[in-house]
Protein backbone atom coordinates (compact mmCIF):
# COMPACT_ATOMS: atom_id res chain seq x y z
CA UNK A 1 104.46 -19.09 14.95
CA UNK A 2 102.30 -18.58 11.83
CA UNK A 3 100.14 -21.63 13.28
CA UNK A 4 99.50 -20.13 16.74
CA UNK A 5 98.64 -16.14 15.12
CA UNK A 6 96.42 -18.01 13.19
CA UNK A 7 94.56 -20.14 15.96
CA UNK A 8 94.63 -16.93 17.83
CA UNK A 9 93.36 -14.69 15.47
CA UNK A 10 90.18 -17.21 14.69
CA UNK A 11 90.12 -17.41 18.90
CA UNK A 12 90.37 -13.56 18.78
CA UNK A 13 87.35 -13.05 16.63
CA UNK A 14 85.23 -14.46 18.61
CA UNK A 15 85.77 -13.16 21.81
CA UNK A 16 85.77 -9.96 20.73
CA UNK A 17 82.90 -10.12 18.26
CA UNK A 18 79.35 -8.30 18.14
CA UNK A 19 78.22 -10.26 21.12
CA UNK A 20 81.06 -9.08 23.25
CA UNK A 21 80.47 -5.48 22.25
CA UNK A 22 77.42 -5.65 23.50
CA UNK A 23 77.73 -7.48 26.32
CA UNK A 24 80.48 -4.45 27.64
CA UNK A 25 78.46 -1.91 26.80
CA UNK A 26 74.98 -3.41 27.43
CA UNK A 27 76.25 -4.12 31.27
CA UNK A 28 77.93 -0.58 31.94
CA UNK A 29 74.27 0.63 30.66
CA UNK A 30 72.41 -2.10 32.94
CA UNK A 31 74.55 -1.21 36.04
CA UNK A 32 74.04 2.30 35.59
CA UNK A 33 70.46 2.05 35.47
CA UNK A 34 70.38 0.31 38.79
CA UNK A 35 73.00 2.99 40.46
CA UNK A 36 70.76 5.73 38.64
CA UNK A 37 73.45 7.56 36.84
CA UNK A 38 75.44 8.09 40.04
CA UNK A 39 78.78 7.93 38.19
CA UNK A 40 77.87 11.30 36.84
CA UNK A 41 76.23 13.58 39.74
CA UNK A 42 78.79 11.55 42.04
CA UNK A 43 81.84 12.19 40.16
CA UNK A 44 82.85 15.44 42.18
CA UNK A 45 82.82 13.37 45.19
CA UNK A 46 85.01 10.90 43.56
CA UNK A 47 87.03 13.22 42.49
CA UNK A 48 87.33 15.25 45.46
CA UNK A 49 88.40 12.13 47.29
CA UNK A 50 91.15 11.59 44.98
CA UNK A 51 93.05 14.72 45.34
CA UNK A 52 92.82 15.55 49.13
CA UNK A 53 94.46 11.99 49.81
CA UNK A 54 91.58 10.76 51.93
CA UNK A 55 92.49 7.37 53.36
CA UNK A 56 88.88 6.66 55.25
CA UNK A 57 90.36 7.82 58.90
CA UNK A 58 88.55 11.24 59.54
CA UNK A 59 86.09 8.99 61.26
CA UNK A 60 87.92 6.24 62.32
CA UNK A 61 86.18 3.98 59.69
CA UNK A 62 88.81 1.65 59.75
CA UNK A 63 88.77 -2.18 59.42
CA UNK A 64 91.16 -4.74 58.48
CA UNK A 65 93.04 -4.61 55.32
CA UNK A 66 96.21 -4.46 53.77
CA UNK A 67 96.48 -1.08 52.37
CA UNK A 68 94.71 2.38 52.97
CA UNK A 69 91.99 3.18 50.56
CA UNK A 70 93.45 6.17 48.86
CA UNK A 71 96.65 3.18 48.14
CA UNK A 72 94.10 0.77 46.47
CA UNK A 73 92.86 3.28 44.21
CA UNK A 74 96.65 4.32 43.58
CA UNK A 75 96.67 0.45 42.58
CA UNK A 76 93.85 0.37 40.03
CA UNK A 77 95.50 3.68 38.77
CA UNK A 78 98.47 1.97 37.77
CA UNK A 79 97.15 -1.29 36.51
CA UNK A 80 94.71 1.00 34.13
CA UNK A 81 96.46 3.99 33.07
CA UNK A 82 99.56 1.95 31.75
CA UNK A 83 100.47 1.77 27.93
CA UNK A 84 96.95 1.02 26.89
CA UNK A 85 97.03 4.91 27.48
CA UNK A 86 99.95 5.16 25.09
CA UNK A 87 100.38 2.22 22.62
CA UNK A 88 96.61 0.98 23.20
CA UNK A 89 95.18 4.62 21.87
CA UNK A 90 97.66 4.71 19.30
CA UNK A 91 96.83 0.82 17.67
CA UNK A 92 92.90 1.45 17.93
CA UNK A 93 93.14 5.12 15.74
CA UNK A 94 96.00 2.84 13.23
CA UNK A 95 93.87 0.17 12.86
CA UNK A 96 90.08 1.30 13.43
CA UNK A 97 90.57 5.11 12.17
CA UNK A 98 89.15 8.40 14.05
CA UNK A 99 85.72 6.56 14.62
CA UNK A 100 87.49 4.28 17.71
CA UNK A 101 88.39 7.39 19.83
CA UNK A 102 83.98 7.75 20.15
CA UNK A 103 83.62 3.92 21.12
CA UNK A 104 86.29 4.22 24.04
CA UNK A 105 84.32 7.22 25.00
CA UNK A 106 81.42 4.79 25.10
CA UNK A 107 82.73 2.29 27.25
CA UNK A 108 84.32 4.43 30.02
CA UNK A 109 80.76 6.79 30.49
CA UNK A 110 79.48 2.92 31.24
CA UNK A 111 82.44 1.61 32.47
CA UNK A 112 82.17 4.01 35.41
CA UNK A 113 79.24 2.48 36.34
CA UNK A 114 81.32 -1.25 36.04
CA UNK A 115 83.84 -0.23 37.83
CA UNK A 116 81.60 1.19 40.82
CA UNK A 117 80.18 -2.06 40.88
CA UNK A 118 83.13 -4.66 40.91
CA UNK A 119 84.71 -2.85 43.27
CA UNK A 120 82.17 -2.52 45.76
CA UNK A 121 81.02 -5.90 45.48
CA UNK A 122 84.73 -7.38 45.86
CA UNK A 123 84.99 -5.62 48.87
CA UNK A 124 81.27 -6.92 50.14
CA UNK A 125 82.88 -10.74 49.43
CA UNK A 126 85.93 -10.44 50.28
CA UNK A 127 88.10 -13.00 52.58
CA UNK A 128 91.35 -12.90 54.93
CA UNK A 129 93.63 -15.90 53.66
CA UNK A 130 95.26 -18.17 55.01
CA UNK A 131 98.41 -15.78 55.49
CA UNK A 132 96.83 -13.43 57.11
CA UNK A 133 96.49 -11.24 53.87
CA UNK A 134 92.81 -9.63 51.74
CA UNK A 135 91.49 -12.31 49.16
CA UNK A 136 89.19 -10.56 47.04
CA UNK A 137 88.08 -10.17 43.57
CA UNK A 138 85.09 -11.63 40.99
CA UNK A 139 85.86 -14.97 41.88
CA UNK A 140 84.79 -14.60 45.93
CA UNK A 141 82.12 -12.01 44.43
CA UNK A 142 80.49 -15.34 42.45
CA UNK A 143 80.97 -17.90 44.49
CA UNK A 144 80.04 -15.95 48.26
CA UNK A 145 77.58 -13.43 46.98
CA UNK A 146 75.65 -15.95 43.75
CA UNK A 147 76.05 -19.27 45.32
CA UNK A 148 78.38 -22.04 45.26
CA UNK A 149 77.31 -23.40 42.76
CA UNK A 150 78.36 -21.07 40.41
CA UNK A 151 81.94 -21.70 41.21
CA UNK A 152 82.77 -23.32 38.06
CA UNK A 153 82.64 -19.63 36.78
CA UNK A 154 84.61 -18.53 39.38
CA UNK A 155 87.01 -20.94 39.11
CA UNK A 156 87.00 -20.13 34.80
CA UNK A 157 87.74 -16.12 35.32
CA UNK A 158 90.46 -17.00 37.87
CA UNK A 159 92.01 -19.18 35.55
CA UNK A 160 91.82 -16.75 32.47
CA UNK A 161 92.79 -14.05 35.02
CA UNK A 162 95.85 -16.06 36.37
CA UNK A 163 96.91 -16.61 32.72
CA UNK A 164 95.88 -13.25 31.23
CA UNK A 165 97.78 -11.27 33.73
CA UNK A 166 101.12 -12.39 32.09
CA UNK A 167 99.81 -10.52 28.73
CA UNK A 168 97.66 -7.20 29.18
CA UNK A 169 99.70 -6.82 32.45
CA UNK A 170 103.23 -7.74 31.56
CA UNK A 171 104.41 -8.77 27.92
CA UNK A 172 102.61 -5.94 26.56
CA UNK A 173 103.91 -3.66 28.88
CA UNK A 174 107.54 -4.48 28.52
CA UNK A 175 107.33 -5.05 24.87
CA UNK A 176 105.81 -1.82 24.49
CA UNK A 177 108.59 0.15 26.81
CA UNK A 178 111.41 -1.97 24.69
CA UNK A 179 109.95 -0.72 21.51
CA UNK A 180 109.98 3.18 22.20
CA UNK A 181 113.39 2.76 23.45
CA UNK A 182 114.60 1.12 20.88
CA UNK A 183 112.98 3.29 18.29
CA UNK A 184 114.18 6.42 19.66
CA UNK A 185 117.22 5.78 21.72
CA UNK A 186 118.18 2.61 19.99
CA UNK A 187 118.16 0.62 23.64
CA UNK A 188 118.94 -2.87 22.34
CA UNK A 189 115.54 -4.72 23.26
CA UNK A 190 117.50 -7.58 25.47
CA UNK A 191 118.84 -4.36 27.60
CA UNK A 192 115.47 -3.03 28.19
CA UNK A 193 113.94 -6.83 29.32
CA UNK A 194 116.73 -7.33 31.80
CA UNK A 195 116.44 -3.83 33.76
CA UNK A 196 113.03 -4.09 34.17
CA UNK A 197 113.32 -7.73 35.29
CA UNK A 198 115.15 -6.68 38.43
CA UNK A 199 113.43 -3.74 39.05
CA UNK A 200 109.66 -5.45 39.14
CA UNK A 201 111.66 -8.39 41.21
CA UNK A 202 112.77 -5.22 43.79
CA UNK A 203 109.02 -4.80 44.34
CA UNK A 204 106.87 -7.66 43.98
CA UNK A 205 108.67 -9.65 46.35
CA UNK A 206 107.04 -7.40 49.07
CA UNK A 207 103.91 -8.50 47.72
CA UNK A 208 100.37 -6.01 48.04
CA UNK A 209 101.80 -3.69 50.75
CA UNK A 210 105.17 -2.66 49.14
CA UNK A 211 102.91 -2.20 46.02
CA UNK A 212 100.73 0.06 47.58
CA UNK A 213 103.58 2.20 48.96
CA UNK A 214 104.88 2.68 45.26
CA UNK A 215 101.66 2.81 43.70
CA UNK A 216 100.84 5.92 45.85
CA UNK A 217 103.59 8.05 44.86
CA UNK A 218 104.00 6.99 41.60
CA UNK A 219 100.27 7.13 40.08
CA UNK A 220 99.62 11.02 40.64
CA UNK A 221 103.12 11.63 39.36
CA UNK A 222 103.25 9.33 36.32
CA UNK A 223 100.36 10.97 35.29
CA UNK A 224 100.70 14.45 35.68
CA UNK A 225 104.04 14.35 33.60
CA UNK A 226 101.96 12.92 30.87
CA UNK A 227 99.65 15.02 30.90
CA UNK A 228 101.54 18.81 30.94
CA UNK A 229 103.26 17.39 27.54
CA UNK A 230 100.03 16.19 26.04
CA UNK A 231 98.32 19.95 27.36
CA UNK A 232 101.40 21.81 25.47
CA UNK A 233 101.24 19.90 22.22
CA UNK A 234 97.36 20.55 22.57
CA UNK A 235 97.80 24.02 23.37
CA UNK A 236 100.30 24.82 19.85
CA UNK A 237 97.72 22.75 17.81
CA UNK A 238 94.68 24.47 19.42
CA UNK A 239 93.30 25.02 16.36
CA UNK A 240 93.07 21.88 14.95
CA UNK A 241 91.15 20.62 17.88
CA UNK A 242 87.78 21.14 16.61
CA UNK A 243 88.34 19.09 13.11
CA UNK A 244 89.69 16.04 15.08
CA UNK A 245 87.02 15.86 17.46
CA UNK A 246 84.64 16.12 14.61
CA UNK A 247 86.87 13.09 12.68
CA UNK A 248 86.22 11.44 15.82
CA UNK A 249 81.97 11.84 15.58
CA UNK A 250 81.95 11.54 11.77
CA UNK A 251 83.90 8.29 11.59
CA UNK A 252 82.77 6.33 14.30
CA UNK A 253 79.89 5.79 11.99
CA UNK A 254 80.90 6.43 8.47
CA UNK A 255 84.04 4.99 6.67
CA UNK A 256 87.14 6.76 6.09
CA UNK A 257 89.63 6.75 3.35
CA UNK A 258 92.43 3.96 4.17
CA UNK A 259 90.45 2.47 6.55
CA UNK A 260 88.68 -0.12 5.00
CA UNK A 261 87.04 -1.67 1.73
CA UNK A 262 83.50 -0.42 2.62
CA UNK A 263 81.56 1.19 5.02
CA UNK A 264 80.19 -1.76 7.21
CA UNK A 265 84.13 -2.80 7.76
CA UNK A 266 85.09 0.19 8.52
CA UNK A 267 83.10 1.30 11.20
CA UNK A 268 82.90 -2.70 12.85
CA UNK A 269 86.69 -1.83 12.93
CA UNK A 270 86.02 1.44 14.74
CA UNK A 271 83.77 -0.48 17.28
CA UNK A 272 85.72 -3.35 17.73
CA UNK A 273 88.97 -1.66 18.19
CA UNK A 274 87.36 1.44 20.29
CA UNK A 275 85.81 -1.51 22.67
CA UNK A 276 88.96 -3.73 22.71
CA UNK A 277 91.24 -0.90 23.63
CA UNK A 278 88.42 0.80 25.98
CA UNK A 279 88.21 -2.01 27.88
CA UNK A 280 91.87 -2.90 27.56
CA UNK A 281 92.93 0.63 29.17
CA UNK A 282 89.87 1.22 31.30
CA UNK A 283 89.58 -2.57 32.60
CA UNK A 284 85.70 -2.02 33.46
CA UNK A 285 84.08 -5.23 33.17
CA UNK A 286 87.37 -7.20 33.36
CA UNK A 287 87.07 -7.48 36.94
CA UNK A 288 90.36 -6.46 37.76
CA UNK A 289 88.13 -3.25 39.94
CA UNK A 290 87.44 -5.69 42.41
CA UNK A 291 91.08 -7.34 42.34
CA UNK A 292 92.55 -4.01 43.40
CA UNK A 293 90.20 -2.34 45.61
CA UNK A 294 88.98 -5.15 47.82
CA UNK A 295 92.55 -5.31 49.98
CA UNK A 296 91.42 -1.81 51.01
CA UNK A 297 90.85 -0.88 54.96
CA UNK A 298 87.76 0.53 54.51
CA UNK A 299 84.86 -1.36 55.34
CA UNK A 300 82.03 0.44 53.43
CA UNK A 301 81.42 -1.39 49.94
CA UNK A 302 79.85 1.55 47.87
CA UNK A 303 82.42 4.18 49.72
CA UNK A 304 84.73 2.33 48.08
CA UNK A 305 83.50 2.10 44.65
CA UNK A 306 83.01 5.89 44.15
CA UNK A 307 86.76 5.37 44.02
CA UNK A 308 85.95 3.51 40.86
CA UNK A 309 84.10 6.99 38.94
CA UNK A 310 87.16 8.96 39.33
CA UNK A 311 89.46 5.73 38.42
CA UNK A 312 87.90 5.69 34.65
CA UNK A 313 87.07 8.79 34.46
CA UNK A 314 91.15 9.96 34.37
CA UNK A 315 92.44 7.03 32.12
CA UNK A 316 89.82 7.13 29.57
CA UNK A 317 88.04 10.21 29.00
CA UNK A 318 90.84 12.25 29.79
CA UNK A 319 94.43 10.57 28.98
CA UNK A 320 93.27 8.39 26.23
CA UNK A 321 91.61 11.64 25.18
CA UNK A 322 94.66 13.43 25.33
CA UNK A 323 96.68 11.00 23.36
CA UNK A 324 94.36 10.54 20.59
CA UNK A 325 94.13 14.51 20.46
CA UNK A 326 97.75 14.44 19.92
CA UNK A 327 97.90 11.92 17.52
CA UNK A 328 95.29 13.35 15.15
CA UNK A 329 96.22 17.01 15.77
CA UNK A 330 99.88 16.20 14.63
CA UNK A 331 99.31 14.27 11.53
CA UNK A 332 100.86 11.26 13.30
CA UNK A 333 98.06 8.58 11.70
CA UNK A 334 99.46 9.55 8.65
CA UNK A 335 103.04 7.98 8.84
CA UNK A 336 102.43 4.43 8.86
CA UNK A 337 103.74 3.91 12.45
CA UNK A 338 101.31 2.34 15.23
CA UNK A 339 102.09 1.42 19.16
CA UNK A 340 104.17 3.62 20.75
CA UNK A 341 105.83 4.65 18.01
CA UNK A 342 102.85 6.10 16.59
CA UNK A 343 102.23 8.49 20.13
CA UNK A 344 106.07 9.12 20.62
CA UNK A 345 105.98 10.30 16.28
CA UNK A 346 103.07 13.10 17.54
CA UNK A 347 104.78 14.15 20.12
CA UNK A 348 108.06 14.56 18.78
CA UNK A 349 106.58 16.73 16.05
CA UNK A 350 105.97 19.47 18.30
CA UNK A 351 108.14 19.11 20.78
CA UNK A 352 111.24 17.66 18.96
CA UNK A 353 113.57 15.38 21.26
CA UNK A 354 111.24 16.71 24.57
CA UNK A 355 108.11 14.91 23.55
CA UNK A 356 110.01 11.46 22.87
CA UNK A 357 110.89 11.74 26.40
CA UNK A 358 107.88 12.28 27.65
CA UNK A 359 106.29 9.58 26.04
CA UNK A 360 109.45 7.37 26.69
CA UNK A 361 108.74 8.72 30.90
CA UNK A 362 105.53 8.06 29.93
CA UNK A 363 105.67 4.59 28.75
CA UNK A 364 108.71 3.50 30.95
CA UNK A 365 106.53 5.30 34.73
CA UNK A 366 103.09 3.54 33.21
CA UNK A 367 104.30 0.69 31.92
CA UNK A 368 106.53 -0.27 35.24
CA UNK A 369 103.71 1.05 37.42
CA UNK A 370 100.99 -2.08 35.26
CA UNK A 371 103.58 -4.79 35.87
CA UNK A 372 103.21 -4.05 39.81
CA UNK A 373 99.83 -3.93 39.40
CA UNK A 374 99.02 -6.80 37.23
CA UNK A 375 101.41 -8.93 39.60
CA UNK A 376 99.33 -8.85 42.00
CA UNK A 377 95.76 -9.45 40.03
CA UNK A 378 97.13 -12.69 38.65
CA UNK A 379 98.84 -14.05 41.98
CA UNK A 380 95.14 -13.34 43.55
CA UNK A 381 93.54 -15.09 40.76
CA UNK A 382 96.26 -17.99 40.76
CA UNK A 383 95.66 -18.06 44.64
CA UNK A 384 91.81 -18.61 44.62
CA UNK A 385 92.69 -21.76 42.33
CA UNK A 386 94.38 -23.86 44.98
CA UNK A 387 91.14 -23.65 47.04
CA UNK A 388 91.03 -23.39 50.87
CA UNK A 389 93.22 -26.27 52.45
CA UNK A 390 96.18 -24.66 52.15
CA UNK A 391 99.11 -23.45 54.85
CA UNK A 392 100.32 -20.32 54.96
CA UNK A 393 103.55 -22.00 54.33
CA UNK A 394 102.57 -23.03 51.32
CA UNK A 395 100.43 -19.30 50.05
CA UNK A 396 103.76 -17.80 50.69
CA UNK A 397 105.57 -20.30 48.28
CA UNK A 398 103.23 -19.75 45.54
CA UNK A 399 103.62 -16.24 45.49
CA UNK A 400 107.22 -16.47 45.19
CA UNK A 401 106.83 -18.96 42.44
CA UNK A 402 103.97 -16.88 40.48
CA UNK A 403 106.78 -13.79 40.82
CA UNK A 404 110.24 -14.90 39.77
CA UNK A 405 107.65 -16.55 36.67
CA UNK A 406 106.48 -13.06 36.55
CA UNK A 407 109.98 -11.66 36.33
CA UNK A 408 111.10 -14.41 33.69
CA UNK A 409 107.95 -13.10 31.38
CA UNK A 410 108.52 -9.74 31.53
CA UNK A 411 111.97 -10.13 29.92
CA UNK A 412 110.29 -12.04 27.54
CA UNK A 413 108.19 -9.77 26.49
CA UNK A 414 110.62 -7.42 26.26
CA UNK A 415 112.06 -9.26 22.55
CA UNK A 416 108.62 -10.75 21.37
CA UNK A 417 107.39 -8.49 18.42
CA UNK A 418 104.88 -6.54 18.70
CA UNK A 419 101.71 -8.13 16.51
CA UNK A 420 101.88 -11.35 18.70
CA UNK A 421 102.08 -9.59 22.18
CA UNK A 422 98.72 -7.40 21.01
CA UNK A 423 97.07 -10.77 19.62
CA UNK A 424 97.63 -12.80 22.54
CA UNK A 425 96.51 -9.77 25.18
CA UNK A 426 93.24 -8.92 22.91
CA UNK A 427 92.39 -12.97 23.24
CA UNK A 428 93.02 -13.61 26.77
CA UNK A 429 91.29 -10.17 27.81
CA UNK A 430 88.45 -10.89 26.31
CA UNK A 431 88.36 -14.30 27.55
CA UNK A 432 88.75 -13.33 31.11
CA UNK A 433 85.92 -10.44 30.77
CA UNK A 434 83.26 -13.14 29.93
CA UNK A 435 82.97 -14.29 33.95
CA UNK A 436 83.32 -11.37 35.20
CA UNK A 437 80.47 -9.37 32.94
CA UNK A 438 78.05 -12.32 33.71
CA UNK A 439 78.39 -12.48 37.38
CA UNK A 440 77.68 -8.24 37.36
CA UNK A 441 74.37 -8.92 34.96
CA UNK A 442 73.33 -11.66 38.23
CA UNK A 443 74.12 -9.21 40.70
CA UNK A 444 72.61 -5.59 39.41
CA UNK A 445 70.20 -5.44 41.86
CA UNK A 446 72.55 -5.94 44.77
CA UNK A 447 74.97 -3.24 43.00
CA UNK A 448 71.78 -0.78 43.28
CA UNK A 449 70.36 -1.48 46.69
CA UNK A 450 74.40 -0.63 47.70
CA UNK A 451 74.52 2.36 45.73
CA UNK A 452 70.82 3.81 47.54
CA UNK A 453 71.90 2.37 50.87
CA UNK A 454 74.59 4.41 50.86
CA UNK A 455 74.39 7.36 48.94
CA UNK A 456 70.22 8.01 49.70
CA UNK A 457 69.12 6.46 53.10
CA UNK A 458 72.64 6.36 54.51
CA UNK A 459 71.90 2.88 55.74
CA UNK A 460 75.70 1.39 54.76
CA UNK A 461 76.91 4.14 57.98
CA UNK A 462 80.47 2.94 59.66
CA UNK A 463 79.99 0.07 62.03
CA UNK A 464 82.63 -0.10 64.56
CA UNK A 465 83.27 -4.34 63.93
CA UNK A 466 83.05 -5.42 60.86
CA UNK A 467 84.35 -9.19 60.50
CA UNK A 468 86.06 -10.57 57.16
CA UNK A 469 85.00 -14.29 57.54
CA UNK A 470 88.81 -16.51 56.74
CA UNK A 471 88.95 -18.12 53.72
């Protein structure tokens, strides 16, 4: 084991060094240029969209898809406000200080921007397979909308995606459910990997369409329950609001004590970690945007991607907000705990047995609602990889095999510790980011045209047939 943390952590340090920095945030800045800010002055409308439960009919502006659009951004909810909400927050402020809280900030106010843009152009590229089912995500986005012969990066984030779905969507997500529960409620880790093995394998058996069914009842829940507890703590500790936002500011670019031998480590810690676990809640730039929003019945690309404002907007600037808020207010950095443990610790300060079971709900309702999520991403990456000629008999039978492996995994994850689980995720994310950030850099003028055509001269207007071309 000491062998593998080891090839990892060398691994690790390169994916997610300067360069990769960046290349996260230069692209969010790039794409926003091109949709000219539009993640801002369209927010509202995201927003808006959101909460009255719009599902594209009013007009009829209906195509075909698998799932209504209001389900597919229920979907991304749940694969991005998951425990990188909770445990992600929580490891960035242990092991980057304050100063990471301002660098997540940084990546979702681009990230918006990302997200607008994987999503639309996943649905722009998108494919019926061979069982009848949406195909979508950055791999049809490179090879339909670049050219063919930039399938060999299509082919590269599938296969990171394929893999890396069975970390930042499932082993982290079990092991970081098993560890609150154990902490608090002494659940005996092998317990907490066995429920949850036959509760994903109740769901993911009914593959995108059962998803979307729990995804929309579960996401606006999951996270208002969050929230109220993180509002209350927030709301005693009102006072101490002001001095942890301004730890926040003051460290992202100075050191601070027990953070680091000198100033240049300390805030490339900040930066890295606020990045890693940005990007690791968020997902913008991963290209798992276009992975959840192109099975949508909608047939208007950049409709779609406003979805993608809102989307960020609620698991970044204000959950991850809320946690760190919590955290800091609470004098939870303090105690030497980090993952969960270090969110459920704030919590419980205030609100004594209460706030461990809200961040227990928490953990348990985000953590269950990823693993649907995150199912599905990596059976659409592992999908793409067996090409065209293939029978519907045969789609069907890899999906069943990519679940029950799914299943196995998450029990496994349930009794891995903790530093290995976060090593492996930080790695593979990073790795599977690479394609995906290089294809949107290619395709940032396409992203903009989209983004005038249809919020400016209204050219992108419903058109009654709209054909998916079969994969």
């Amino acid at each position: 084991m000491e062998a593998i943390m080891a090839a990892l952590g060398w691994f690790n340090g390169i994916v997610w060094g300067p360069p990769m920095m960046v290349m996260i945030v230069g692209t969010g800045l790039y794409i926003t240029a091109r949709i000219s800010g539009r993640q801002f002055s369209k927010l509202g409308y995201s927003i808006k969209m959101f909460f009255s439960g719009w599902r594209g009919k009013e007009k009829g502006e209906v195509t075909k898809g698998d799932i209504t659009p209001f389900q597919s951004l229920t979907v991304a909810i749940t694969g991005t406000v998951g425990n990188g909400n909770i445990a992600g927050v929580a490891t960035a402020l242990a092991m980057g200080g304050p100063g990471a809280v301002f660098w997540m900030w940084i990546t979702a106010l681009v990230g918006m921007a990302t997200k607008f843009a994987e999503a639309s152009l996943a649905v722009k590229s998108r494919v019926v397979d061979a069982d009848g089912t949406i195909l979508g995500g950055p791999f049809l986005t490179i090879e339909r909308l670049i050219g063919a012969k930039w399938k060999w990066l299509a082919i590269l984030f599938a296969l990171f995606g394929a893999i890396a779905a069975f970390g930042i969507g499932n082993a982290v997500q079990t092991n970081s459910m098993a560890l609150v529960l154990n902490e608090y409620y002494h659940v005996p880790f092998m317990a907490t990997g066995t429920t949850l093995a036959i509760l994903i394998g109740l769901v993911v058996v009914g593959g995108i369409k059962r998803i979307g069914r729990v995804a929309e009842y579960l996401a606006p829940w999951m996270c208002v329950v969050y929230i109220i507890g993180a509002v209350i703590i927030l709301l005693i500790n009102i006072t101490a609001i002001p001095a942890a936002i301004g730890e926040i500011f003051k460290h992202a670019f100075t050191p601070r004590a027990g953070f680091g031998a000198f100033a240049g480590a300390t805030v490339m810690m900040s930066m890295r970690y606020g990045v890693a676990r940005g990007i690791f809640s968020n997902e913008a730039g991963l290209g798992t945007g276009g992975l959840s929003h192109s099975p949508t019945t909608i047939p208007i690309p950049a409709r779609q991607g406003t979805f993608g404002f809102f989307e960020v907007f609620l698991d970044t600037i204000l959950v991850c907000t809320m946690t760190a808020l919590v955290i800091l207010t609470t004098g939870a950095l303090g105690t030497g705990y980090t993952s969960t443990a270090l969110t459920a610790w704030g919590f419980q300060s205030v609100l004594g047995g209460a706030g461990v079971a809200v961040t227990a709900m928490g953990s348990l309702l985000f953590g269950y609602s990823t693993l649907l999520a995150w199912y599905y991403y990596g059976s659409q990456c592992g999908r793409y990889l067996f090409g065209k000629k293939i029978s519907p008999g045969a789609v069907k039978k890899f999906k069943l095999g990519y679940g029950v492996a799914w299943i196995v995994f998450a029990f496994m994850g349930g009794i891995w510790k903790v530093d290995f689980v976060w090593l492996l995720t930080d790695t593979l994310n990073g790795a599977m980011a690479i394609p995906s950030l290089i294809a949107l850099l290619i395709l940032g003028g396409l992203v903009g045209k989209m983004a005038r055509d249809y919020f400016v001269e209204g050219k992108e207007e419903y058109t009654p047939e709209v054909h998916i071309e079969e994969l």
